[in-house]
Protein backbone atom coordinates (compact mmCIF):
# COMPACT_ATOMS: atom_id res chain seq x y z
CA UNK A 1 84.55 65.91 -57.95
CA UNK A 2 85.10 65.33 -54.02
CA UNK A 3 83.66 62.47 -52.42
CA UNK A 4 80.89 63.59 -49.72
CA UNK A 5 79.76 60.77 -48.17
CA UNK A 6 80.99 56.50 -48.27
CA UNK A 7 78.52 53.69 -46.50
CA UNK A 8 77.89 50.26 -46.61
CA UNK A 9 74.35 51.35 -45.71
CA UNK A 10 72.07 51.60 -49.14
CA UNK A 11 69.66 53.54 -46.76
CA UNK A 12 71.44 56.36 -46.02
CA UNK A 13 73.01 56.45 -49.84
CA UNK A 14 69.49 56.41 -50.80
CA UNK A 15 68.68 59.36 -47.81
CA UNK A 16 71.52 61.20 -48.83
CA UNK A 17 70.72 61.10 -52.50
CA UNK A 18 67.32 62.56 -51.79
CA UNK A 19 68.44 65.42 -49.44
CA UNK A 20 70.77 66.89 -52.10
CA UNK A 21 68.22 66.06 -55.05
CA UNK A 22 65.39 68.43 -53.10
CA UNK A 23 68.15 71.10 -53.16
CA UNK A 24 69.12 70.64 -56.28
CA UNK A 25 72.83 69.69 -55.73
CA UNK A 26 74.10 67.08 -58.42
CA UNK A 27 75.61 63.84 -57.16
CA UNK A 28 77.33 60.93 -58.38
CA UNK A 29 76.94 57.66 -56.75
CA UNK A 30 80.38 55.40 -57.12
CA UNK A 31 80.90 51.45 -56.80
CA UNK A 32 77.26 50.64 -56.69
CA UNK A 33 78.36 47.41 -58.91
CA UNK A 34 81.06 46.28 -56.87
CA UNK A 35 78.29 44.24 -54.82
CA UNK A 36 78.84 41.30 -57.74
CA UNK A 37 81.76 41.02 -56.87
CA UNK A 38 81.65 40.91 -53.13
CA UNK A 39 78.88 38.20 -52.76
CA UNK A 40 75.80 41.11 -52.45
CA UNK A 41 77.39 40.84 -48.33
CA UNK A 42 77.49 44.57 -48.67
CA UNK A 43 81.40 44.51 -47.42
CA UNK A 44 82.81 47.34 -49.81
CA UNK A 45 81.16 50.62 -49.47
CA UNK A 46 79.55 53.15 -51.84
CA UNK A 47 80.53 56.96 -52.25
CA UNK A 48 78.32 59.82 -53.21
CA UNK A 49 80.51 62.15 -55.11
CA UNK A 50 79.32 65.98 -55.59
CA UNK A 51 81.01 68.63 -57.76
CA UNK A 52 83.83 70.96 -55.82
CA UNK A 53 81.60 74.05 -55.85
CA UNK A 54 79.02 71.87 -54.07
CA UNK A 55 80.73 70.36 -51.51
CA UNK A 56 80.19 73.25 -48.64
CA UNK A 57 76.64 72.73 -49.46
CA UNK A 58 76.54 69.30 -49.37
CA UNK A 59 77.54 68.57 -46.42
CA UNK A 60 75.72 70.79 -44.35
CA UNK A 61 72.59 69.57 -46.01
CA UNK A 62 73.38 66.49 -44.43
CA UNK A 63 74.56 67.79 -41.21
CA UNK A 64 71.19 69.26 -40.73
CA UNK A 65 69.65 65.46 -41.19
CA UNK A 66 72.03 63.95 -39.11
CA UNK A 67 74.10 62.15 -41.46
CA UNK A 68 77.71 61.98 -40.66
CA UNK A 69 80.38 63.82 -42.97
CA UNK A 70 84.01 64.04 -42.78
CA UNK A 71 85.62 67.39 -43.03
């Protein structure tokens, strides 16, 4: 697994997550409990984790939407 994409921003998480579900590309979505133990003041980001195979794909998925990816 290689992580794709980390935001404090549920909205893009939630963008993200949709964009790779319509093509079909797995993803994992990592630390979305950590909010109980920050307060819920959204400090500690979440990651969207994709298998290795999918990772090329991934990210230009998101490129195309305008979402910002390292690499």
């Amino acid at each position: 697994m290689k992580e794709l994409l980390r935001s404090n921003d549920p909205t893009i998480i939630a963008f993200a997550q949709a964009l790779l579900s319509g093509e079909d590309i797995g993803v994992i979505e990592l630390d979305v409990h950590m909010s109980a133990l920050e307060g819920s003041i959204g400090i500690l980001p979440r990651r969207l984790m994709v298998r290795d195979e999918d990772l090329f794909m991934a990210r230009a998925v998101l490129r195309d939407n305008d979402i910002a990816v390292e690499g």
